[in-house]
N, C-alpha and C. Protein backbone atom coordinates (compact mmCIF):
# COMPACT_ATOMS: atom_id res chain seq x y z
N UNK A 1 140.86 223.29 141.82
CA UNK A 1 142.14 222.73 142.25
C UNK A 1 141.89 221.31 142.73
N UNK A 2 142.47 220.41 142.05
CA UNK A 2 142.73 219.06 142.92
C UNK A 2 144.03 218.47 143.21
N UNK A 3 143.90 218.00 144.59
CA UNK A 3 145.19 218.04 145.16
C UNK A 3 145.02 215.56 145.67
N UNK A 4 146.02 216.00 144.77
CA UNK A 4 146.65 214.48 145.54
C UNK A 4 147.13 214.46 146.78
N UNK A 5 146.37 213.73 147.50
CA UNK A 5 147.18 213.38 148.90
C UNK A 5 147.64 211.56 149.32
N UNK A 6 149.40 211.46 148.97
CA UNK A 6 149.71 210.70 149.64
C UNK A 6 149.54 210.54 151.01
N UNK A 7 149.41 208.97 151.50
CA UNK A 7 149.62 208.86 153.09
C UNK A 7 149.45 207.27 153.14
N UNK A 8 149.55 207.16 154.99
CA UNK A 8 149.50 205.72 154.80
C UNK A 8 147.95 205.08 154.70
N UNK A 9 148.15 203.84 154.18
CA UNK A 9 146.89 203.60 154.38
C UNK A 9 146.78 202.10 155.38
N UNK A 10 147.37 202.15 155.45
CA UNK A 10 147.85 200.57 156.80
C UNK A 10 146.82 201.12 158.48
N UNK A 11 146.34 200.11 159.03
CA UNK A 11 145.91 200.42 160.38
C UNK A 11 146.84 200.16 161.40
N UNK A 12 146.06 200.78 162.62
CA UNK A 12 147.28 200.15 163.64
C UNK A 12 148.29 201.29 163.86
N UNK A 13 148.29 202.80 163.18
CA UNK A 13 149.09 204.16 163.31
C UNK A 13 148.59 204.83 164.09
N UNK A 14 149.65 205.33 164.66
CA UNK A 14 149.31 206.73 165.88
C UNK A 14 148.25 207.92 165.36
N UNK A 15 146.97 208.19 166.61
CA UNK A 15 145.99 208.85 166.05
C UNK A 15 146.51 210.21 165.48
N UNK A 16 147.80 210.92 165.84
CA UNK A 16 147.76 212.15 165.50
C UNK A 16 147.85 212.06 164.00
N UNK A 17 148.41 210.77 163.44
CA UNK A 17 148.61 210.94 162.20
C UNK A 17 147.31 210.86 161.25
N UNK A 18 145.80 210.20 161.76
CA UNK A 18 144.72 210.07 160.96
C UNK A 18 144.32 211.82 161.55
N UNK A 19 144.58 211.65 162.56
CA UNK A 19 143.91 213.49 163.05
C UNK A 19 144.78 214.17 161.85
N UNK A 20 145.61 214.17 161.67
CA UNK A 20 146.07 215.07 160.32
C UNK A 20 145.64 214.66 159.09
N UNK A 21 145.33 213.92 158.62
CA UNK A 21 144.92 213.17 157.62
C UNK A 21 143.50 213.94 157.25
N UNK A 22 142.50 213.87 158.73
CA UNK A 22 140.88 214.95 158.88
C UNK A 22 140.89 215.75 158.40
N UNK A 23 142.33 216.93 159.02
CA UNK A 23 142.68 218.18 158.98
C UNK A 23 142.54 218.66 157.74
N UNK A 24 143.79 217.84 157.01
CA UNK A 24 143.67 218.01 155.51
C UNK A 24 142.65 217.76 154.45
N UNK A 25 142.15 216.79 154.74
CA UNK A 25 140.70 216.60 153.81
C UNK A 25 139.88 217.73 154.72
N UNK A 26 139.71 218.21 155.89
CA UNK A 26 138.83 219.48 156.05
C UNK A 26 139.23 220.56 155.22
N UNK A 27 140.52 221.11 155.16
CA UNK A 27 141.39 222.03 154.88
C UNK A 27 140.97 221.65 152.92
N UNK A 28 140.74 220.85 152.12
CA UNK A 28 140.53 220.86 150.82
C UNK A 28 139.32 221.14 150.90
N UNK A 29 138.60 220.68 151.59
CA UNK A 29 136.84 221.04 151.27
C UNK A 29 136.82 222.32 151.39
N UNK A 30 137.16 222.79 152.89
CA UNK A 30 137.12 224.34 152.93
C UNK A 30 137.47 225.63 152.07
N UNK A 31 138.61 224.93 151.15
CA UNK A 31 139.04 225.95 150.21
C UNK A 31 138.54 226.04 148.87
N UNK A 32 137.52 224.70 148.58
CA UNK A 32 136.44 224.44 147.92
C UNK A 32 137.29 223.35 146.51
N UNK A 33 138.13 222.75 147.46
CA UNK A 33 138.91 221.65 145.99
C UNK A 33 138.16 220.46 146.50
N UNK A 34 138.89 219.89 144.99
CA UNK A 34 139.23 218.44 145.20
C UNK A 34 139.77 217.67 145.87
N UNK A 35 139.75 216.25 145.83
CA UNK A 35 140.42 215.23 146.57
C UNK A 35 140.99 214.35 145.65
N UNK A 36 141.61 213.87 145.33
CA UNK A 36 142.61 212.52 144.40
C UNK A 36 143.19 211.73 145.35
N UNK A 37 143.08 210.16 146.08
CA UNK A 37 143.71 209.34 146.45
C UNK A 37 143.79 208.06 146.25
N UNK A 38 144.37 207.56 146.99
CA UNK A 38 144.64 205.99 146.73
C UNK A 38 143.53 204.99 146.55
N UNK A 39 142.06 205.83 147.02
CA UNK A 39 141.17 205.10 146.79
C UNK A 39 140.93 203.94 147.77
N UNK A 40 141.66 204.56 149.39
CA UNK A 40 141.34 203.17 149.93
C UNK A 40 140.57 203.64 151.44
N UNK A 41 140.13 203.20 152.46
CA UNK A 41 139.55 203.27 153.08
C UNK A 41 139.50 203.13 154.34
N UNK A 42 140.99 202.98 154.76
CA UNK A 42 141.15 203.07 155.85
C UNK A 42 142.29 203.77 156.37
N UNK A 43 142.70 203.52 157.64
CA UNK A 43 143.82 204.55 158.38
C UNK A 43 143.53 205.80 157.69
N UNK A 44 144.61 206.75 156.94
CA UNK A 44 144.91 208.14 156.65
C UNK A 44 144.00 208.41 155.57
N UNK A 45 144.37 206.83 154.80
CA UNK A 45 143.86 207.51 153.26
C UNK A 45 142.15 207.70 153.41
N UNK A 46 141.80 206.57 154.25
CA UNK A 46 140.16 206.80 154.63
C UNK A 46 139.77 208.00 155.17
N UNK A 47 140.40 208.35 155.99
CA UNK A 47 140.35 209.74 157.13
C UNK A 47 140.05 210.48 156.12
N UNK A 48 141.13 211.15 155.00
CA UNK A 48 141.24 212.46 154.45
C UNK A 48 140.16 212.36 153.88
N UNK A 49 139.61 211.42 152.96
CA UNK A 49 138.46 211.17 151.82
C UNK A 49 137.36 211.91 153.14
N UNK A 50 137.16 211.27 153.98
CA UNK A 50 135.90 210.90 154.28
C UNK A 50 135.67 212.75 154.83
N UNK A 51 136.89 213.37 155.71
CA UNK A 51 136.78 214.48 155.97
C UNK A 51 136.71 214.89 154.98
N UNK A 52 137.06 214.93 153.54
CA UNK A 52 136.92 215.46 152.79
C UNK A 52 135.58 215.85 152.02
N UNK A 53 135.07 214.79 151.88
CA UNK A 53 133.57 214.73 151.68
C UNK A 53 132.89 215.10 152.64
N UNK A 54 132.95 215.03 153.59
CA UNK A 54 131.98 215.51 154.98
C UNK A 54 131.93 217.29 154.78
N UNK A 55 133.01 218.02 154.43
CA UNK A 55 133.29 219.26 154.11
C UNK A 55 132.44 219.84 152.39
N UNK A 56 132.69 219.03 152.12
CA UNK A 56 131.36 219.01 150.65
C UNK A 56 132.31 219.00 149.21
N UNK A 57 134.23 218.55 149.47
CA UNK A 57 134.62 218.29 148.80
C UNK A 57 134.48 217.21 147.40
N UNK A 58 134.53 216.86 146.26
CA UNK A 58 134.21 216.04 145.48
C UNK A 58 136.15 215.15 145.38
N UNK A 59 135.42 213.71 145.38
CA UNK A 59 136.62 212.63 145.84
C UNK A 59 136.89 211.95 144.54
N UNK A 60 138.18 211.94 144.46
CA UNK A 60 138.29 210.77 143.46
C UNK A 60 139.32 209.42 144.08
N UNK A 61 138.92 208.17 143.93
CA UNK A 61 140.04 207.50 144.65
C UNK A 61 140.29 206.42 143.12
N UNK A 62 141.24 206.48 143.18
CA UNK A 62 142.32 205.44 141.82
C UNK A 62 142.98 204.13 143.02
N UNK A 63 142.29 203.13 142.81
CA UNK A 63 142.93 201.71 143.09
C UNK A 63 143.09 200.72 142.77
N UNK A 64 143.98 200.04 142.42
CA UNK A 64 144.15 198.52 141.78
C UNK A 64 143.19 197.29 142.15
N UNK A 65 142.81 196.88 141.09
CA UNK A 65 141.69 195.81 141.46
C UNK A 65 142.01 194.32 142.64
N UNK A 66 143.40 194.40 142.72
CA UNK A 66 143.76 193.83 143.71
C UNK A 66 143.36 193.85 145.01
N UNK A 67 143.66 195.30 145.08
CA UNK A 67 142.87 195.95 146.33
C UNK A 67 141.52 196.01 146.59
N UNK A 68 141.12 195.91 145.60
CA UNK A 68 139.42 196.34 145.51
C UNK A 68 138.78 195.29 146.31
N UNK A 69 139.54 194.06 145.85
CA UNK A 69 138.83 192.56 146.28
C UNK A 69 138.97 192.34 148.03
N UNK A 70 139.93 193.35 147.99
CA UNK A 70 140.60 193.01 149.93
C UNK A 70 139.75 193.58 150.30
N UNK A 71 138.74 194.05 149.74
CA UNK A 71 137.61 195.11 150.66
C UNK A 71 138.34 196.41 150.92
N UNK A 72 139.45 196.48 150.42
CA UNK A 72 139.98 198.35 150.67
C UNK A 72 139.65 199.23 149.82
N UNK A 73 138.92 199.19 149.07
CA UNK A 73 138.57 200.17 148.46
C UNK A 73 137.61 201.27 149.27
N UNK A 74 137.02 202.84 149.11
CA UNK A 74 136.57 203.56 149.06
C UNK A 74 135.27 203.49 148.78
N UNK A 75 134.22 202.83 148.68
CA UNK A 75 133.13 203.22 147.46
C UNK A 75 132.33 204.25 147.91
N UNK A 76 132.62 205.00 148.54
CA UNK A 76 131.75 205.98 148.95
C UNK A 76 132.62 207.28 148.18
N UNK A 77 133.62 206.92 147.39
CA UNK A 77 134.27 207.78 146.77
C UNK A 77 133.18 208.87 145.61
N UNK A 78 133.05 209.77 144.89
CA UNK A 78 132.33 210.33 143.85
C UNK A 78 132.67 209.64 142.70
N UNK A 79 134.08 209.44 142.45
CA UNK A 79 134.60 208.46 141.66
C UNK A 79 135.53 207.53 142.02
N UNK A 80 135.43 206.27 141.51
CA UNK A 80 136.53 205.38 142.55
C UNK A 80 136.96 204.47 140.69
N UNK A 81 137.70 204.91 140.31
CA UNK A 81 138.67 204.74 139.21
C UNK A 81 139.09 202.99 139.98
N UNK A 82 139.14 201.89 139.02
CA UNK A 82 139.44 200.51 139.66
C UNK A 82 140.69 200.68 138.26
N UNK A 83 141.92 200.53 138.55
CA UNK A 83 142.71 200.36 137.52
C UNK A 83 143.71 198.56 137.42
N UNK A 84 144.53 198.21 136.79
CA UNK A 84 144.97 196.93 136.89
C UNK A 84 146.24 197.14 137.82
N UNK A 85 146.61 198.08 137.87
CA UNK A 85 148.42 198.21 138.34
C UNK A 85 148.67 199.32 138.87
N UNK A 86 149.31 199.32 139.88
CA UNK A 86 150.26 200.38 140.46
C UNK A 86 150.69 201.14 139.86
N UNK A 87 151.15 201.06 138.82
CA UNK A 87 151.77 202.21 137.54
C UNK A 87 150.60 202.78 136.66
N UNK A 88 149.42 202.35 137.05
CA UNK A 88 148.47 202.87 135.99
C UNK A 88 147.81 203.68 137.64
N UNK A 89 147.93 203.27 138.36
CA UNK A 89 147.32 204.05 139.17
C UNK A 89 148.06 205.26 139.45
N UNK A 90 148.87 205.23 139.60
CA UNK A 90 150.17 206.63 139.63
C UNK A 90 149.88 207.50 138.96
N UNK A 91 149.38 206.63 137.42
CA UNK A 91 149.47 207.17 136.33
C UNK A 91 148.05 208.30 136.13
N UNK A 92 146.95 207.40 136.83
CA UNK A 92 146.14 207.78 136.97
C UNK A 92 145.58 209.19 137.51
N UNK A 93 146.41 208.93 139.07
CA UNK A 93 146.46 209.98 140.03
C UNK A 93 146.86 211.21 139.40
N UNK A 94 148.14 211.44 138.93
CA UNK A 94 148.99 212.43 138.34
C UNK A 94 147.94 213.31 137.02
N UNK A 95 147.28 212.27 136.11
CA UNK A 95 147.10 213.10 135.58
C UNK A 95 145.31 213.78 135.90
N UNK A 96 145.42 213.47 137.09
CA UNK A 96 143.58 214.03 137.59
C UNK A 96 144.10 215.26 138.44
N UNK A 97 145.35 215.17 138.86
CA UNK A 97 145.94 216.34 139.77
C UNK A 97 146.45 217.58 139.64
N UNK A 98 146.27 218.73 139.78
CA UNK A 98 146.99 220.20 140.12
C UNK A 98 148.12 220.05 141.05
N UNK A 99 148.24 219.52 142.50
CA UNK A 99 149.31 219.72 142.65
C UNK A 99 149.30 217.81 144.06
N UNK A 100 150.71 217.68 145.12
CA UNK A 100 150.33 216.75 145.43
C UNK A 100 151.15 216.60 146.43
N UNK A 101 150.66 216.43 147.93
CA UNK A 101 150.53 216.42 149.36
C UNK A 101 151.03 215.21 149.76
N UNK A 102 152.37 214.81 150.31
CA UNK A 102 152.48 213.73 150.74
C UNK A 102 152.50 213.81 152.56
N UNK A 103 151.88 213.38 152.87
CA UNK A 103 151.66 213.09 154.59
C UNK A 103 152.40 211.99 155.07
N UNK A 104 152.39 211.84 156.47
CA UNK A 104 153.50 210.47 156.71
C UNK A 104 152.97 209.39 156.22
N UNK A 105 154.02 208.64 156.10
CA UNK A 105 153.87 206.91 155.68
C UNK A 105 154.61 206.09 154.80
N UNK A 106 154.86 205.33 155.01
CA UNK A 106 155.27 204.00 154.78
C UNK A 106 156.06 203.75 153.37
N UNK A 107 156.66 203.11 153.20
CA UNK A 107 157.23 203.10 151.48
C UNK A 107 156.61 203.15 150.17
N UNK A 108 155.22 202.89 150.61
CA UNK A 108 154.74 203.26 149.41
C UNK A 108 154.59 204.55 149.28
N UNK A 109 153.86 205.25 150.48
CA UNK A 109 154.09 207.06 150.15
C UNK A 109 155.57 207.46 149.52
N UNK A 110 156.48 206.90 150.40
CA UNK A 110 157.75 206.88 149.89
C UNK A 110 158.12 207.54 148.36
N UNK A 111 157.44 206.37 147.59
CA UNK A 111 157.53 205.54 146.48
C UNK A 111 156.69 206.62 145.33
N UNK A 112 155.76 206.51 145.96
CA UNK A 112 154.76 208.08 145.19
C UNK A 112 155.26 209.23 145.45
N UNK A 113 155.74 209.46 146.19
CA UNK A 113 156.29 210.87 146.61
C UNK A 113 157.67 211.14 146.19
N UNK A 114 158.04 210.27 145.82
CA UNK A 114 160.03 210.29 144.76
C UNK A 114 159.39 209.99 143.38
N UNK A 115 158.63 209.54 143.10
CA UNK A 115 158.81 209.27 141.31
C UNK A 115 157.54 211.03 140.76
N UNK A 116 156.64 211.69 141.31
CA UNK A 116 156.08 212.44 141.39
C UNK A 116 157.42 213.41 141.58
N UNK A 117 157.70 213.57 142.27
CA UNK A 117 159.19 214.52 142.94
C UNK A 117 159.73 214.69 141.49
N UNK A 118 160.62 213.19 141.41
CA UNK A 118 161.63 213.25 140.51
C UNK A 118 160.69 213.70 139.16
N UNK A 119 159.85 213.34 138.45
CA UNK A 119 159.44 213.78 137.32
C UNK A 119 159.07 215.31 137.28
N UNK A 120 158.89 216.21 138.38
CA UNK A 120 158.94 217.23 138.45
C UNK A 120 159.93 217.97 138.51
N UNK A 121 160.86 217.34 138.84
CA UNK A 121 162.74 218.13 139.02
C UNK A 121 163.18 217.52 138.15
N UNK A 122 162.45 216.47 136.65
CA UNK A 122 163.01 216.58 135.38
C UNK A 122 162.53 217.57 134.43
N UNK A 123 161.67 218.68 135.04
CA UNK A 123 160.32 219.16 134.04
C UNK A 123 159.66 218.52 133.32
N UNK A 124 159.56 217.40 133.85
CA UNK A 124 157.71 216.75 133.00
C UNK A 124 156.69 217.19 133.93
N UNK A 125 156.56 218.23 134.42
CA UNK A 125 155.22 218.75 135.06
C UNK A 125 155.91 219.64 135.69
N UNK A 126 154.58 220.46 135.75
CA UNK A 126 154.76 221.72 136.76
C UNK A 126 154.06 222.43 137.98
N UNK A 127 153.48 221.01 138.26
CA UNK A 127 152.61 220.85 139.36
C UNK A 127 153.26 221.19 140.96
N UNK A 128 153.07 221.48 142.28
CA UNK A 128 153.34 221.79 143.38
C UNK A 128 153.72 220.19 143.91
N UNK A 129 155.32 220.01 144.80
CA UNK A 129 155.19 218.58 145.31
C UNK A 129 155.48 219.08 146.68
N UNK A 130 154.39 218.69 147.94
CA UNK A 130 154.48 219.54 149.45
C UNK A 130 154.78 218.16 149.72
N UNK A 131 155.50 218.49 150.70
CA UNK A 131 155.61 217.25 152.14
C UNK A 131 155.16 218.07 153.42
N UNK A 132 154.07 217.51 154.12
CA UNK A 132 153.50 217.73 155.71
C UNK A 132 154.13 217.38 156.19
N UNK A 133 155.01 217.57 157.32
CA UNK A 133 156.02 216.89 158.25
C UNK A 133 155.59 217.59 159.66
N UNK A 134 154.67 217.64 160.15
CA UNK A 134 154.08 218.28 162.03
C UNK A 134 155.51 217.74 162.47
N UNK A 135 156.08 216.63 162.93
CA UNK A 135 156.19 216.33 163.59
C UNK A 135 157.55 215.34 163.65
N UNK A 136 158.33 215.83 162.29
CA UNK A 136 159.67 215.41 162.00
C UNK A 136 159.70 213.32 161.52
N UNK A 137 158.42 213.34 161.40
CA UNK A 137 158.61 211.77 160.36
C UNK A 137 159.37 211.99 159.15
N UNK A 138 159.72 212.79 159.01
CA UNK A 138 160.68 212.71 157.39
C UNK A 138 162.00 213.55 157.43
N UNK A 139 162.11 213.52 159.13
CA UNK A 139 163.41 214.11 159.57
C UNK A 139 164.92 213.11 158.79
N UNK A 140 164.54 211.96 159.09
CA UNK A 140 166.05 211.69 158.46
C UNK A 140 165.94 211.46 157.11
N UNK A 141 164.71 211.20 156.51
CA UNK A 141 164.90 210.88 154.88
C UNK A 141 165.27 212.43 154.71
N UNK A 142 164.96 213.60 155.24
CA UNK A 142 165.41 214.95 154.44
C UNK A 142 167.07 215.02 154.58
N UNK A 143 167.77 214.47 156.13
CA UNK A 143 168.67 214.80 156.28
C UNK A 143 169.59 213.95 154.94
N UNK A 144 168.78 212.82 154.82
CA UNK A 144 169.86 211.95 153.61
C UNK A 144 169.83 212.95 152.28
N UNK A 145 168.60 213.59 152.16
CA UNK A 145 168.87 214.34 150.71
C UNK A 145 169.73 215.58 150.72
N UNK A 146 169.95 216.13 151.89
CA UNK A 146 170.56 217.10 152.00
C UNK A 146 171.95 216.74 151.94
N UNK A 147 172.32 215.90 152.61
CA UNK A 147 174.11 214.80 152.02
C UNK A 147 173.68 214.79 150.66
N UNK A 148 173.14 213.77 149.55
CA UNK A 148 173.23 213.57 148.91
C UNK A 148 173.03 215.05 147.66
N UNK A 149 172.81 216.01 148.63
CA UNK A 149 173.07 217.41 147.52
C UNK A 149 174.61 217.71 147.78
N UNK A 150 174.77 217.97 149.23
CA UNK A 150 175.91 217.93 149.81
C UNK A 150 177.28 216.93 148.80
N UNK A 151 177.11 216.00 148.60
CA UNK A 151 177.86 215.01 147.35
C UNK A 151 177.79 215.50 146.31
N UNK A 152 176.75 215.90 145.63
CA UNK A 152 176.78 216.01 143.93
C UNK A 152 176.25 215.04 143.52
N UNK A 153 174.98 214.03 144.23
CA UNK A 153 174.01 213.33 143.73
C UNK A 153 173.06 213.87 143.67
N UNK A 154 172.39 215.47 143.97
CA UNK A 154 170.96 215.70 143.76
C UNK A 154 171.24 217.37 143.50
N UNK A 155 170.86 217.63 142.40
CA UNK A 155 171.24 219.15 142.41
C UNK A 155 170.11 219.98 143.04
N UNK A 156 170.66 221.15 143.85
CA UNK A 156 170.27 221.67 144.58
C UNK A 156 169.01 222.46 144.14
N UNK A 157 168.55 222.37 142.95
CA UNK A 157 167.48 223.06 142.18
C UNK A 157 166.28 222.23 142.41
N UNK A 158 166.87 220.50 142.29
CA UNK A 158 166.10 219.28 142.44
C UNK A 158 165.37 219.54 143.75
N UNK A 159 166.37 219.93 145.15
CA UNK A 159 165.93 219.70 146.22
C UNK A 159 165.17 220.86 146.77
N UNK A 160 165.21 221.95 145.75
CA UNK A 160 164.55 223.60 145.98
C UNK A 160 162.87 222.59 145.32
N UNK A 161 162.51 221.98 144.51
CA UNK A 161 161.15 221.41 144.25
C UNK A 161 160.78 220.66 144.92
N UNK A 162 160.90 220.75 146.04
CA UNK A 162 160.37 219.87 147.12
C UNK A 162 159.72 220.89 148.29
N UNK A 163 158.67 220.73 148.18
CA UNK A 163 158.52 221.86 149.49
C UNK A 163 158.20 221.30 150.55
N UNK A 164 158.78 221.53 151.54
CA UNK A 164 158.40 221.19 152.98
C UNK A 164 157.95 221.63 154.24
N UNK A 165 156.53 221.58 154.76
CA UNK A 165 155.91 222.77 155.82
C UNK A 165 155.83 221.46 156.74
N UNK A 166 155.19 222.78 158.15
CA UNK A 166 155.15 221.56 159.20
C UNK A 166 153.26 221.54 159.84
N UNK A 167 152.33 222.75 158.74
CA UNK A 167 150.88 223.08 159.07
C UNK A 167 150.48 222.67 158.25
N UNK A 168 149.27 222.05 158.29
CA UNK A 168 148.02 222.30 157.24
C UNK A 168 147.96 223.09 156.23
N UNK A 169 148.04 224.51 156.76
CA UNK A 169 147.45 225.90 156.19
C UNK A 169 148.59 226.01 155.30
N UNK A 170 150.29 226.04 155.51
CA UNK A 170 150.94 226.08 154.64
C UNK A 170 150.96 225.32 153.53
N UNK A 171 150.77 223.86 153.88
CA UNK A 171 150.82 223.09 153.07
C UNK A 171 149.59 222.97 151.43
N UNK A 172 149.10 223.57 151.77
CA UNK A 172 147.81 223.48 151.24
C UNK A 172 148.00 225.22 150.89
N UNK A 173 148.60 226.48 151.21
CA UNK A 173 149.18 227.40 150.66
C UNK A 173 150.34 226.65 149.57
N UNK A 174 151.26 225.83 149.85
CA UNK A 174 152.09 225.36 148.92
C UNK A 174 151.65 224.56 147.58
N UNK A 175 150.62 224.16 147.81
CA UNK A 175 149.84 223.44 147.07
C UNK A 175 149.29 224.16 145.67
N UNK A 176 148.87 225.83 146.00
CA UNK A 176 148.25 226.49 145.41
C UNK A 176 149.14 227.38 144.71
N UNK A 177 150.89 227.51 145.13
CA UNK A 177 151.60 228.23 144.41
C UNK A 177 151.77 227.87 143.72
N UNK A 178 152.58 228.77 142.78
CA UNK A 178 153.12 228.32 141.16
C UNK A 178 154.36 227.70 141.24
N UNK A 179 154.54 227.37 140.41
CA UNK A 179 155.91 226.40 140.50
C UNK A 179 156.83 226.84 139.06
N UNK A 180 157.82 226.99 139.01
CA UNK A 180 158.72 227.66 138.40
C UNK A 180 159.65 226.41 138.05
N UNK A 181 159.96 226.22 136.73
CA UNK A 181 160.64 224.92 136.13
C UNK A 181 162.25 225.92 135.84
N UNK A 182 163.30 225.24 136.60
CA UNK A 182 164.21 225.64 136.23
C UNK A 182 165.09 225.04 135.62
């Protein structure tokens, strides 16, 4: 099993959120998966890798050569994929992945975590899409999707492929279920 984990990768965030970030890269090693991320090396996305590997998980990190040069890259990754673009890195991620974990953060998680979403609530995959939420960071983006089912902008089947826990253990149980294309 390899599991993509969105998150932020910016410094300067509240520790509970890299302490979850540990959790989860402990929580993949332990169950004896993979790792797939952004390939970068600090705040969350560093955390999970590094717990991840510390647990005896095998890492893959996908990052734009842009990044590479800022010194954010990973290289302590098993594989550290250098791609040209954001869309090849997406592209990248998705297809090294079984299923895919978004943790708090910033618009780019955002950003990965709706086009992953949405291509799964078109059936182009049938992969698991979890959101970690401990602690209600994605309290009002859920409440907007729930209006916007509420309207007749998101059908309610769309918003049943989204799974949302508030543990580790579930999340990473959600990760491993099957997913049913309706």
């Amino acid at each position: 099993m390899r599991v993509c984990v969105y998150c932020a990768s910016v410094e300067g965030i509240a520790p509970r959120h890299v302490d979850l970030a540990r959790a989860v890269g402990a929580g993949i090693a332990a169950r004896g998966w993979e790792l797939v991320s952004g390939g970068g090396r600090v705040s969350m996305m560093g955390a999970v890798a590094v717990a991840a590997r510390a647990g005896g998980a095998r890492t893959t990190g996908v990052i734009p050569h842009s990044m590479v040069v800022r010194e954010w890259a990973d290289h302590e990754s098993d594989e550290l994929l250098v791609v040209d673009t954001m869309r090849e890195r997406k592209a990248a991620m998705e297809e090294r992945s079984d299923a895919f974990l978004a943790l708090p953060g910033g618009i780019g998680t955002c950003e990965e975590l709706f086009e992953i979403w949405t291509s799964g609530s078109l059936g182009l995959h049938a992969k698991p899409v979890v959101v970690l939420d401990p602690d209600g960071h994605y309290a009002g983006l859920l409440t907007w999707l729930h209006g916007l089912r509420d309207q007749g902008f998101l059908r309610a089947e769309a918003l049943a492929r989204l799974t949302v826990v508030a543990d580790v253990d579930s999340a990473l149980d959600a990760c491993a279920a099957p997913v049913t294309i309706t």
